[in-house]
PDB file of N, CA and C in Angstrom:
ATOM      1  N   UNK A   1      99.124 118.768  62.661  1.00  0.00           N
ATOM      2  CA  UNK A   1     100.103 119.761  62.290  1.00  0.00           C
ATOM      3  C   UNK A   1     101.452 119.062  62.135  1.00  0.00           C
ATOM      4  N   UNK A   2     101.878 119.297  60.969  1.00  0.00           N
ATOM      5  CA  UNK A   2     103.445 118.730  60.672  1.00  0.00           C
ATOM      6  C   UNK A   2     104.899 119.361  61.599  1.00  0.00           C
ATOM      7  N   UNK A   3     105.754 118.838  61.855  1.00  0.00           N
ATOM      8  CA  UNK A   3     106.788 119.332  62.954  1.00  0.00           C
ATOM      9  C   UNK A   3     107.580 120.465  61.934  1.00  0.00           C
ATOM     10  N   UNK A   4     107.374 120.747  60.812  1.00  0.00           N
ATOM     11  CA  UNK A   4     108.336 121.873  60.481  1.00  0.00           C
ATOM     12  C   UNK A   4     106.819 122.943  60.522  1.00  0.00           C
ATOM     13  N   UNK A   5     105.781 122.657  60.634  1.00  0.00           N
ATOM     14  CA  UNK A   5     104.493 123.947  61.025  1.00  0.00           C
ATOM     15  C   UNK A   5     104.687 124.595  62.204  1.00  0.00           C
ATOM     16  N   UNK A   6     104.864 123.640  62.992  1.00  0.00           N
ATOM     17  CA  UNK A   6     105.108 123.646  64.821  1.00  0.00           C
ATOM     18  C   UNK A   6     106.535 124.299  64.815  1.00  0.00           C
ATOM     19  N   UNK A   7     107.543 124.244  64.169  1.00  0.00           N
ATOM     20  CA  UNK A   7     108.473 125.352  64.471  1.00  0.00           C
ATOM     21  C   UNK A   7     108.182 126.374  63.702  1.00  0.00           C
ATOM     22  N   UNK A   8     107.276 126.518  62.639  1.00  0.00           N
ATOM     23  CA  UNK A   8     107.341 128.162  61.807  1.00  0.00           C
ATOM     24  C   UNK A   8     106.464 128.926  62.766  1.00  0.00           C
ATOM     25  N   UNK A   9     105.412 127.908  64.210  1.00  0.00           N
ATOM     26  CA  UNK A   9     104.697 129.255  64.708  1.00  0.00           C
ATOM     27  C   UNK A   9     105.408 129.252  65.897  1.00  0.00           C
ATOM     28  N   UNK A  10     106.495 128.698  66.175  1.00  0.00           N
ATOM     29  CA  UNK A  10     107.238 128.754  67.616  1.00  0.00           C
ATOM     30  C   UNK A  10     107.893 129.841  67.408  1.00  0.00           C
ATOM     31  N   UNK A  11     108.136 130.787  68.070  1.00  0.00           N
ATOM     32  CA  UNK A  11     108.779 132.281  68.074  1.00  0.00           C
ATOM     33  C   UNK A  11     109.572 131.936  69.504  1.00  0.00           C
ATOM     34  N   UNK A  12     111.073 132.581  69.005  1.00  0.00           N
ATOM     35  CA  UNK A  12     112.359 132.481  70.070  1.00  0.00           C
ATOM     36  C   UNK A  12     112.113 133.479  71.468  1.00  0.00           C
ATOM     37  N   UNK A  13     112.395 133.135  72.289  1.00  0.00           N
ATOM     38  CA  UNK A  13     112.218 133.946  73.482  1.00  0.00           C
ATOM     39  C   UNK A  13     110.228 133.853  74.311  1.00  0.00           C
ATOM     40  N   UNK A  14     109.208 132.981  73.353  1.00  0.00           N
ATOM     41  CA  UNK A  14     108.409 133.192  73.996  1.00  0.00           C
ATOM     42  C   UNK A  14     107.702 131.478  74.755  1.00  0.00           C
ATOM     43  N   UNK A  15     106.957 132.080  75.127  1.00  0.00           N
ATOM     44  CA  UNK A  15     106.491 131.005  76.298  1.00  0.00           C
ATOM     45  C   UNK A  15     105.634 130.108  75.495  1.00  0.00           C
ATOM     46  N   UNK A  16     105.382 128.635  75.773  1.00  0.00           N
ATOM     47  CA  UNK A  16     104.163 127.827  74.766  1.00  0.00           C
ATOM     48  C   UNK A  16     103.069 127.718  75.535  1.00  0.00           C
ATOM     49  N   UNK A  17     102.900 128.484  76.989  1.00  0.00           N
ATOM     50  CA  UNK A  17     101.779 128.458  78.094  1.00  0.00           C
ATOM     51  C   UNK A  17     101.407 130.218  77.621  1.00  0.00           C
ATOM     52  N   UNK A  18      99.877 129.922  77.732  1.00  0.00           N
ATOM     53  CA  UNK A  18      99.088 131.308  77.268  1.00  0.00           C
ATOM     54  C   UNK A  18      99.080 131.679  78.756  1.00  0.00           C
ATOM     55  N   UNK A  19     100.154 132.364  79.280  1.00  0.00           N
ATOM     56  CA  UNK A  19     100.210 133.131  81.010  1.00  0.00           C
ATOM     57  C   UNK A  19      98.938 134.251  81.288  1.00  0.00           C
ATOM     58  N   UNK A  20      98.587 134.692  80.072  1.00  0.00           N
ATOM     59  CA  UNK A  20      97.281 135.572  80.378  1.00  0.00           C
ATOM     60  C   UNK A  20      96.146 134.766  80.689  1.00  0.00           C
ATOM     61  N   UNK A  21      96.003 133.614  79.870  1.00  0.00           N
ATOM     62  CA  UNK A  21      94.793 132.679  80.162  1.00  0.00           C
ATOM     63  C   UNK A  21      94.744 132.380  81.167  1.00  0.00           C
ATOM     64  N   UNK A  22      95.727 131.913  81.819  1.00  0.00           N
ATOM     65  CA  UNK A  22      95.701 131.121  83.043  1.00  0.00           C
ATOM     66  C   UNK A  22      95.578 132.229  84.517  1.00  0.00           C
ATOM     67  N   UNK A  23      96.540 133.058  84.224  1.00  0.00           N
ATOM     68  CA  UNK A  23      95.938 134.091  85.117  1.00  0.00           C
ATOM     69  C   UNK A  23      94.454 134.539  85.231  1.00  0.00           C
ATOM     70  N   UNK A  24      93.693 134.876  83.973  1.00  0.00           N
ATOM     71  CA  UNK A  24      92.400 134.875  84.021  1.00  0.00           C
ATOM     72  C   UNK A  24      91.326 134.051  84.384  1.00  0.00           C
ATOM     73  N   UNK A  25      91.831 132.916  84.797  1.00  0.00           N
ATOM     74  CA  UNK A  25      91.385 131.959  84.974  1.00  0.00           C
ATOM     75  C   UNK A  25      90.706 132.606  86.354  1.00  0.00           C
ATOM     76  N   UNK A  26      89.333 131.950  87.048  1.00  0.00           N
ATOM     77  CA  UNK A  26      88.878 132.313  88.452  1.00  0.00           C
ATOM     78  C   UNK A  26      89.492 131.673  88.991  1.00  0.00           C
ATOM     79  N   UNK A  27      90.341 131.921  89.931  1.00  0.00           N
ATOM     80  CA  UNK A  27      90.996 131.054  91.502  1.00  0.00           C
ATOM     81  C   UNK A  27      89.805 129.860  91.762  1.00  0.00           C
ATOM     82  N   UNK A  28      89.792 128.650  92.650  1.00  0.00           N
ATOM     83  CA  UNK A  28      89.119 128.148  93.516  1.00  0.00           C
ATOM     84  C   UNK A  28      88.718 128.469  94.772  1.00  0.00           C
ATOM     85  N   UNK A  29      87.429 128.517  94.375  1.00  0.00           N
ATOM     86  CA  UNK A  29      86.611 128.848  95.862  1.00  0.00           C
ATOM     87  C   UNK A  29      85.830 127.858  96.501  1.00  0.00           C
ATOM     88  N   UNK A  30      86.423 127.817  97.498  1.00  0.00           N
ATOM     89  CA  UNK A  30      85.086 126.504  98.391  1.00  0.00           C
ATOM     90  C   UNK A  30      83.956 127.446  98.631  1.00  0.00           C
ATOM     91  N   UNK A  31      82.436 126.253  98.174  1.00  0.00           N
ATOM     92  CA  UNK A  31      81.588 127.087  98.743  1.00  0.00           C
ATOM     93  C   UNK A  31      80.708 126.431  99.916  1.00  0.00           C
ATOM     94  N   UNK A  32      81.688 125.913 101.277  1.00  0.00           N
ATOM     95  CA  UNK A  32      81.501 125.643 102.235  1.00  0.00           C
ATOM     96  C   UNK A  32      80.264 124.804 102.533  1.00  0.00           C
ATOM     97  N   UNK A  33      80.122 123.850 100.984  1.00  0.00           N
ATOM     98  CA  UNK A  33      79.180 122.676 101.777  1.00  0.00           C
ATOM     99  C   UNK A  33      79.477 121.434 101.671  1.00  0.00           C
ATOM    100  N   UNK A  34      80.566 121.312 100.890  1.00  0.00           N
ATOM    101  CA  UNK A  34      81.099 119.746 101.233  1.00  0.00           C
ATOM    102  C   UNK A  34      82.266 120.094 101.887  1.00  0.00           C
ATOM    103  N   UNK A  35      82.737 119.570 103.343  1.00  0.00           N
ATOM    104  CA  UNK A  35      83.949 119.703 103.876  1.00  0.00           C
ATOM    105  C   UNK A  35      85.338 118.566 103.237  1.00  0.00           C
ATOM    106  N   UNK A  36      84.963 117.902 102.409  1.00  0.00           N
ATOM    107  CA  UNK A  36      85.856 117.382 101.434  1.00  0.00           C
ATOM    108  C   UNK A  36      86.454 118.153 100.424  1.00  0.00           C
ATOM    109  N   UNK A  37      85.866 119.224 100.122  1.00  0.00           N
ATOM    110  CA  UNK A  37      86.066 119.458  98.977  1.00  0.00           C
ATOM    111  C   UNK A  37      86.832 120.884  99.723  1.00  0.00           C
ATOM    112  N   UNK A  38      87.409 121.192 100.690  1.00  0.00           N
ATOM    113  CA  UNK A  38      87.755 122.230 101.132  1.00  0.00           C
ATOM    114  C   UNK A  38      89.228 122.256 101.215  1.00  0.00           C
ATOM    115  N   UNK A  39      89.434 122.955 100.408  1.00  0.00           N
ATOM    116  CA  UNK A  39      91.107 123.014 100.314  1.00  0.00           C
ATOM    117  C   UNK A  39      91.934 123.019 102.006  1.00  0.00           C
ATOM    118  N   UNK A  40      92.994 122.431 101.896  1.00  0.00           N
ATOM    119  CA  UNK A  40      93.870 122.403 103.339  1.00  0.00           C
ATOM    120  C   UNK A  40      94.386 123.703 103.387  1.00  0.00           C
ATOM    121  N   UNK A  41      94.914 124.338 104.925  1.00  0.00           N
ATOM    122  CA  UNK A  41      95.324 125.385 104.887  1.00  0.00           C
ATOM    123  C   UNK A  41      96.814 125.066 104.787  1.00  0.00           C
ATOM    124  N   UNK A  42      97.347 126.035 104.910  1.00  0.00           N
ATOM    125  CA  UNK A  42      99.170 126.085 105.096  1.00  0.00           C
ATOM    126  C   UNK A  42      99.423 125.461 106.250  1.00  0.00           C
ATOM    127  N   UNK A  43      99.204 125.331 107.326  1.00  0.00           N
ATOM    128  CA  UNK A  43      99.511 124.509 108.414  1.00  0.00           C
ATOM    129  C   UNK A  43      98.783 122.818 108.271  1.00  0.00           C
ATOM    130  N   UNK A  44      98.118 122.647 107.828  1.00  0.00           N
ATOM    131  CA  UNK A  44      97.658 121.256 107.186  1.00  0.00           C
ATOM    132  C   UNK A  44      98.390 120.714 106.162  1.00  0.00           C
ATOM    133  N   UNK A  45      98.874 121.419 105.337  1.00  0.00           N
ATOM    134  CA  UNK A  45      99.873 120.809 104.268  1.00  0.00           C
ATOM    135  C   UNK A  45     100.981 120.961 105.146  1.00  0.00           C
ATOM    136  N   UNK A  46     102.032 121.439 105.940  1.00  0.00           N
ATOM    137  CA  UNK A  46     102.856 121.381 106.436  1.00  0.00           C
ATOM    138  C   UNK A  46     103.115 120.324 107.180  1.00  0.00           C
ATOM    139  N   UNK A  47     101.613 119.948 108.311  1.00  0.00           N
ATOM    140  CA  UNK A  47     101.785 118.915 108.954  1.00  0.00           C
ATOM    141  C   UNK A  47     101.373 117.307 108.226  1.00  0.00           C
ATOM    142  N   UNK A  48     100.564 117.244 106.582  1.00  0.00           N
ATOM    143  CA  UNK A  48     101.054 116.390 105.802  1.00  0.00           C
ATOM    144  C   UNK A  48     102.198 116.234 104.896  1.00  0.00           C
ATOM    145  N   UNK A  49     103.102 116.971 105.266  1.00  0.00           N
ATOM    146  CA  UNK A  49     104.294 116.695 104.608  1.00  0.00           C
ATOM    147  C   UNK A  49     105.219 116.329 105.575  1.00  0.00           C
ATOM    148  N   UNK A  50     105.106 116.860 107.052  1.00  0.00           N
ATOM    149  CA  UNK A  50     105.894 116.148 107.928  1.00  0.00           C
ATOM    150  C   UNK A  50     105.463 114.939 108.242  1.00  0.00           C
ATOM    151  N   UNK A  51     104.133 114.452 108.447  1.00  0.00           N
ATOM    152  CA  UNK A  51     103.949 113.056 108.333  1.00  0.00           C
ATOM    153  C   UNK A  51     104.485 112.052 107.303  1.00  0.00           C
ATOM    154  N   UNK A  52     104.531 112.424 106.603  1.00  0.00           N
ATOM    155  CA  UNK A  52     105.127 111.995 105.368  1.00  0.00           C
ATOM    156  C   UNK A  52     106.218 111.326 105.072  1.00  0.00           C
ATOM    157  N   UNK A  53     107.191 112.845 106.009  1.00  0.00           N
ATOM    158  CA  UNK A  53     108.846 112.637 105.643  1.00  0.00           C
ATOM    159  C   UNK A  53     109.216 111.446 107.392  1.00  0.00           C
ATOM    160  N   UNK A  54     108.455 111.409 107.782  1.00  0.00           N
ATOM    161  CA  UNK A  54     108.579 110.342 109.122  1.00  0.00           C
ATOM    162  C   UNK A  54     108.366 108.916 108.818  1.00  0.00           C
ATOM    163  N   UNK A  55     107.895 108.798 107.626  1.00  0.00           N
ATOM    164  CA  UNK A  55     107.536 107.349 107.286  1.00  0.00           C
ATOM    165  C   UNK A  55     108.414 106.510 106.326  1.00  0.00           C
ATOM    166  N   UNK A  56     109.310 107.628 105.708  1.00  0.00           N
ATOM    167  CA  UNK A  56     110.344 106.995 104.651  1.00  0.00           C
ATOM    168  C   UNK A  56     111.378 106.746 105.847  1.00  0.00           C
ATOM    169  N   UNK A  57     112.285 105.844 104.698  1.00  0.00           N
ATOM    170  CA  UNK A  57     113.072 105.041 105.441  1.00  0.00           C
ATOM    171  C   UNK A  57     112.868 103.717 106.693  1.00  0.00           C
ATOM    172  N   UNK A  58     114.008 103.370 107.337  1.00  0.00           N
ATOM    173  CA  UNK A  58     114.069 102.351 108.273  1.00  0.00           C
ATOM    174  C   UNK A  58     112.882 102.413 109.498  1.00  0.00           C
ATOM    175  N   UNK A  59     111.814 101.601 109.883  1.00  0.00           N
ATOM    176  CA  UNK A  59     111.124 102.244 111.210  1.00  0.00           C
ATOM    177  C   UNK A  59     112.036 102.630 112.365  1.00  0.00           C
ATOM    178  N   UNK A  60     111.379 103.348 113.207  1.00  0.00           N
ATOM    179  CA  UNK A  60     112.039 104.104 114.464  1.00  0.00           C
ATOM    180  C   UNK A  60     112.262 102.751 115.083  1.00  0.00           C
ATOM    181  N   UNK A  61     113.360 102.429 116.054  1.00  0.00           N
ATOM    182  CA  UNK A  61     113.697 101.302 117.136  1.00  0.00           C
ATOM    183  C   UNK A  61     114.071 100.101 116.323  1.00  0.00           C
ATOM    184  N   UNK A  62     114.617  99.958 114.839  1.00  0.00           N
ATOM    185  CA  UNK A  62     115.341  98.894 114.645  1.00  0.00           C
ATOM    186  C   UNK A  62     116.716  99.391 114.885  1.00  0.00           C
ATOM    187  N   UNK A  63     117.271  98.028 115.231  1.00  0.00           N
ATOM    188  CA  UNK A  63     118.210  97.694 115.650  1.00  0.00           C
ATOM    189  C   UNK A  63     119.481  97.378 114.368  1.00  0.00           C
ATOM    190  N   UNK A  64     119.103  97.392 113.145  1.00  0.00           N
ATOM    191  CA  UNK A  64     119.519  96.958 112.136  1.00  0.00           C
ATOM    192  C   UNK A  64     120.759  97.895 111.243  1.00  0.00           C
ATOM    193  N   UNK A  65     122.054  97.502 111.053  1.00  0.00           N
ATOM    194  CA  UNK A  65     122.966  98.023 110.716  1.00  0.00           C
ATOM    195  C   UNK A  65     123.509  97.458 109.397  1.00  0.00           C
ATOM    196  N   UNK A  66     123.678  98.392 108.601  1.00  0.00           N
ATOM    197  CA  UNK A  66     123.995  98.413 106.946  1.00  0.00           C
ATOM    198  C   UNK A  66     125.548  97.870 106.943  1.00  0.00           C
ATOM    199  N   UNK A  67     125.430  97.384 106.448  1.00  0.00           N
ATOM    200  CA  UNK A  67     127.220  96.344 106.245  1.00  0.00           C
ATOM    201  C   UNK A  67     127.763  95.493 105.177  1.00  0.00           C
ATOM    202  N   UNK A  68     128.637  95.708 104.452  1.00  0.00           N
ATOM    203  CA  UNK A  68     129.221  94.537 103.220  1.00  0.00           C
ATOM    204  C   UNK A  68     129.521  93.803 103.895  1.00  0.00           C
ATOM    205  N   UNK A  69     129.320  92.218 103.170  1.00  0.00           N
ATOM    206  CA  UNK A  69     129.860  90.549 103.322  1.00  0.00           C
ATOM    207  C   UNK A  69     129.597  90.036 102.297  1.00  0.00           C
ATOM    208  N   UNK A  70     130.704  89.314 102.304  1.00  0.00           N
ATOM    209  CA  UNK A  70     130.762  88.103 100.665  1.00  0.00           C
ATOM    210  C   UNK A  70     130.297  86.896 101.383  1.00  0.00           C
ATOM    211  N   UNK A  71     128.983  86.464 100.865  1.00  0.00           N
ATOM    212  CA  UNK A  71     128.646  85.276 100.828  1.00  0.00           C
ATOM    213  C   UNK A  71     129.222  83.880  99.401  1.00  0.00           C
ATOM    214  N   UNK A  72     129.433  83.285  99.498  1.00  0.00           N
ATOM    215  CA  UNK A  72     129.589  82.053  98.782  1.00  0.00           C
ATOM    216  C   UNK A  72     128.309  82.078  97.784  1.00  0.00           C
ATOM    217  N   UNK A  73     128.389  81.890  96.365  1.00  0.00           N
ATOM    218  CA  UNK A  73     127.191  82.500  95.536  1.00  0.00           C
ATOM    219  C   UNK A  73     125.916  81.402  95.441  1.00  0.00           C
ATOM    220  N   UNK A  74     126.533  79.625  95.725  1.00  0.00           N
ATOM    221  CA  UNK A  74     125.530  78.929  95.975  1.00  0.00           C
ATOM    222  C   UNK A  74     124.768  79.534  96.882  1.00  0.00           C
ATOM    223  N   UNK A  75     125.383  79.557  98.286  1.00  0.00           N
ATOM    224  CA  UNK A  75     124.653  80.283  99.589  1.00  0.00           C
ATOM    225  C   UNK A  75     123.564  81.118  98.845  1.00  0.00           C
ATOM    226  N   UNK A  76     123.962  82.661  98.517  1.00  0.00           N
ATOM    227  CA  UNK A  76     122.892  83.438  98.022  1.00  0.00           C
ATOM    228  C   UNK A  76     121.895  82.693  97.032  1.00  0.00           C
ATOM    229  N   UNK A  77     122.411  82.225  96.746  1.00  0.00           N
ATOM    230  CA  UNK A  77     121.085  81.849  95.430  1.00  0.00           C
ATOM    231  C   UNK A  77     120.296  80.834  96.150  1.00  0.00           C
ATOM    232  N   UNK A  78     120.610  80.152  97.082  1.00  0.00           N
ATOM    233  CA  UNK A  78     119.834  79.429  98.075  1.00  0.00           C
ATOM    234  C   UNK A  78     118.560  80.137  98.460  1.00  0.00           C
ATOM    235  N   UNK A  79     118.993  81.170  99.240  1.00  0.00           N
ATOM    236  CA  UNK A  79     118.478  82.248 100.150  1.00  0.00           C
ATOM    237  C   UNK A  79     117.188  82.998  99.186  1.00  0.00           C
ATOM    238  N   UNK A  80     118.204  83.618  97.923  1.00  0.00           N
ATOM    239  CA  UNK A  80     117.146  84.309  96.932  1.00  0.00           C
ATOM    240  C   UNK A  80     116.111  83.421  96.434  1.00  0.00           C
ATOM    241  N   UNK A  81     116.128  82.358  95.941  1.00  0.00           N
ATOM    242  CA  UNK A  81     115.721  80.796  95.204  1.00  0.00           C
ATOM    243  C   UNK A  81     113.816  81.607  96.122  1.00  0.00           C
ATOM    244  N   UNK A  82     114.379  81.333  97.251  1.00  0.00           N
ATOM    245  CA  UNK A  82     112.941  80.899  97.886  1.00  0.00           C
ATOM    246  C   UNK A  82     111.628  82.685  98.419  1.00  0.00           C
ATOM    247  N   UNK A  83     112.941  83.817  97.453  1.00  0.00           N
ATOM    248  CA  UNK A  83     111.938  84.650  96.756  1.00  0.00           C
ATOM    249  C   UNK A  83     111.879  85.516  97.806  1.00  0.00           C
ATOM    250  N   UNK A  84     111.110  86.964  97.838  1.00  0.00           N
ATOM    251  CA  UNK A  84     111.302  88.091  98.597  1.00  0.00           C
ATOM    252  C   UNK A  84     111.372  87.731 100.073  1.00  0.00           C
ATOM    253  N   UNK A  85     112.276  88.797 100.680  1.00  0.00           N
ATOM    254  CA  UNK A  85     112.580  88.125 102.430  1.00  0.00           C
ATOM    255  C   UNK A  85     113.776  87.414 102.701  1.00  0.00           C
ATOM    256  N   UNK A  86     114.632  87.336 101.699  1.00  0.00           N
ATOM    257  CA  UNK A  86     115.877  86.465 101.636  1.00  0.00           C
ATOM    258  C   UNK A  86     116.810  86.809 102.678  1.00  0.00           C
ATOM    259  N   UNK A  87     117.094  88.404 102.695  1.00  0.00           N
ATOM    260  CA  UNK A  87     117.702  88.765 104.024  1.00  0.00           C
ATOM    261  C   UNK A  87     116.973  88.727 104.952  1.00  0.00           C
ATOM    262  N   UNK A  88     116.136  88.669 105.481  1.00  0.00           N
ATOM    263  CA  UNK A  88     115.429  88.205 106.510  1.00  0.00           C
ATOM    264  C   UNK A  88     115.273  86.707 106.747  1.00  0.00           C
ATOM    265  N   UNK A  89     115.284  86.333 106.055  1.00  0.00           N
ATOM    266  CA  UNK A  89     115.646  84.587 106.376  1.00  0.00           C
ATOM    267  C   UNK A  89     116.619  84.377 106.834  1.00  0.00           C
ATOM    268  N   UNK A  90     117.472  85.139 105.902  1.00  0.00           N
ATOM    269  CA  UNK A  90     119.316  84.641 106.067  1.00  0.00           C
ATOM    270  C   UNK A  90     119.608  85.544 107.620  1.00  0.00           C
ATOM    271  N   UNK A  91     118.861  86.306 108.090  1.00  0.00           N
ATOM    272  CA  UNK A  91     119.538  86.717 109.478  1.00  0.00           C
ATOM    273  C   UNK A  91     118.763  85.980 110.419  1.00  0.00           C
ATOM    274  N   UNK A  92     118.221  85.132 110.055  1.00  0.00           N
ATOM    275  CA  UNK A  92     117.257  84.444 111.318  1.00  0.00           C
ATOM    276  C   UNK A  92     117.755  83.283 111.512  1.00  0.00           C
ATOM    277  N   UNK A  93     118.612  82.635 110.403  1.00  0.00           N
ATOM    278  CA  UNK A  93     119.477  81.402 110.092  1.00  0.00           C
ATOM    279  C   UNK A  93     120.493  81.937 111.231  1.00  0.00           C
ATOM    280  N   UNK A  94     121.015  83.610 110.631  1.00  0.00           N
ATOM    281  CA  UNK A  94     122.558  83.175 111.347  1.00  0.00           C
ATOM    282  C   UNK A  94     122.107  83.163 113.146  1.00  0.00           C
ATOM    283  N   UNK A  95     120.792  84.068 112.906  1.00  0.00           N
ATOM    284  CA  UNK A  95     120.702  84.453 114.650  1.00  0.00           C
ATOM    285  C   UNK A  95     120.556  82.587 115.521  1.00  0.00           C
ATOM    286  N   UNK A  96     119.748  81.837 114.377  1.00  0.00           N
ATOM    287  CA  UNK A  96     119.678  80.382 115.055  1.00  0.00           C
ATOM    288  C   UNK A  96     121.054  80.075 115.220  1.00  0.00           C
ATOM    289  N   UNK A  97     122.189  79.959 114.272  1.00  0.00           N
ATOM    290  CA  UNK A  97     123.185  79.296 114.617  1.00  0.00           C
ATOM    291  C   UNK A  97     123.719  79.876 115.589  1.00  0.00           C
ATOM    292  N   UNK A  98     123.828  81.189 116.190  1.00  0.00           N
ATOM    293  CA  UNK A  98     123.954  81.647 116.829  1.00  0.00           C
ATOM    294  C   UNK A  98     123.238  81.214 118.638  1.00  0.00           C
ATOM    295  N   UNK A  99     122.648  80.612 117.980  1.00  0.00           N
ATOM    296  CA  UNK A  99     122.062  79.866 119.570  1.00  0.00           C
ATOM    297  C   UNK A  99     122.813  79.132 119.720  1.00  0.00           C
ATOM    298  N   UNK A 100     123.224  77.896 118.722  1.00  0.00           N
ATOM    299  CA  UNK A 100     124.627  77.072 119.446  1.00  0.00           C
ATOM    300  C   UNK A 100     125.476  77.091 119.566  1.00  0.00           C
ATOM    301  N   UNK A 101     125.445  78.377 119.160  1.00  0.00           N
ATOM    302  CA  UNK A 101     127.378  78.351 118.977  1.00  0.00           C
ATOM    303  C   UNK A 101     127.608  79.657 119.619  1.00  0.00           C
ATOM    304  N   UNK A 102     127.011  79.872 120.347  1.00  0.00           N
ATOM    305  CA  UNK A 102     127.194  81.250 121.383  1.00  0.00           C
ATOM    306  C   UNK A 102     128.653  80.836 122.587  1.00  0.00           C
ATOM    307  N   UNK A 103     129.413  81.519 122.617  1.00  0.00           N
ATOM    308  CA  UNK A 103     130.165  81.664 123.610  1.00  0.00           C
ATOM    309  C   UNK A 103     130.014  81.843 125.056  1.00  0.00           C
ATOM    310  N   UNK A 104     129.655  81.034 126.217  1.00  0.00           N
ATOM    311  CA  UNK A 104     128.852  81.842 127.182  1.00  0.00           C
ATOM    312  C   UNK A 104     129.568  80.321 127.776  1.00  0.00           C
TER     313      UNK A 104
END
């Protein structure tokens, strides 16, 4: 169908979903012999969506705080060079120098 066909049967104000079809459609019914195939209830989807929203973001018990610093751009490209984990390298560097040069 050519795109000026597709607007002569598009009519203003109506829907491009046949809402009667789909209503007519039969609902899903489990018929209680595969327990896979058994839809979750409302309290099962609730408690997979709170599992869910517990897993995004930072894990629970780091210690780790979000902060700007200008590094020197050789430095970074050092760090990046040797590929995913770069900040994690680079804080394990400073935590070593940090062993000798601790104040104590």
């Amino acid at each position: 169908m050519a795109t000026n066909e597709i607007h002569v049967t598009d009519k203003p104000g109506e829907s491009n979903t046949d809402l009667a079809k789909v209503r007519a459609g039969t609902p899903y019914v489990w018929d209680g012999k595969n327990d896979d195939d058994r839809p979750l209830t409302r309290d099962e989807m609730q408690a997979g969506i709170e599992a869910y929203r517990k897993q995004r973001g930072r894990p629970t018990g780091s210690d780790k705080e979000s902060t700007t610093i200008r590094f020197d751009r050789d430095v970074l490209a050092a760090f990046r060079a040797a590929g995913p984990g770069w900040q994690t390298r680079m804080n394990a560097a400073l935590r070593d120098w940090l062993k000798d040069h601790s104040p104590a």
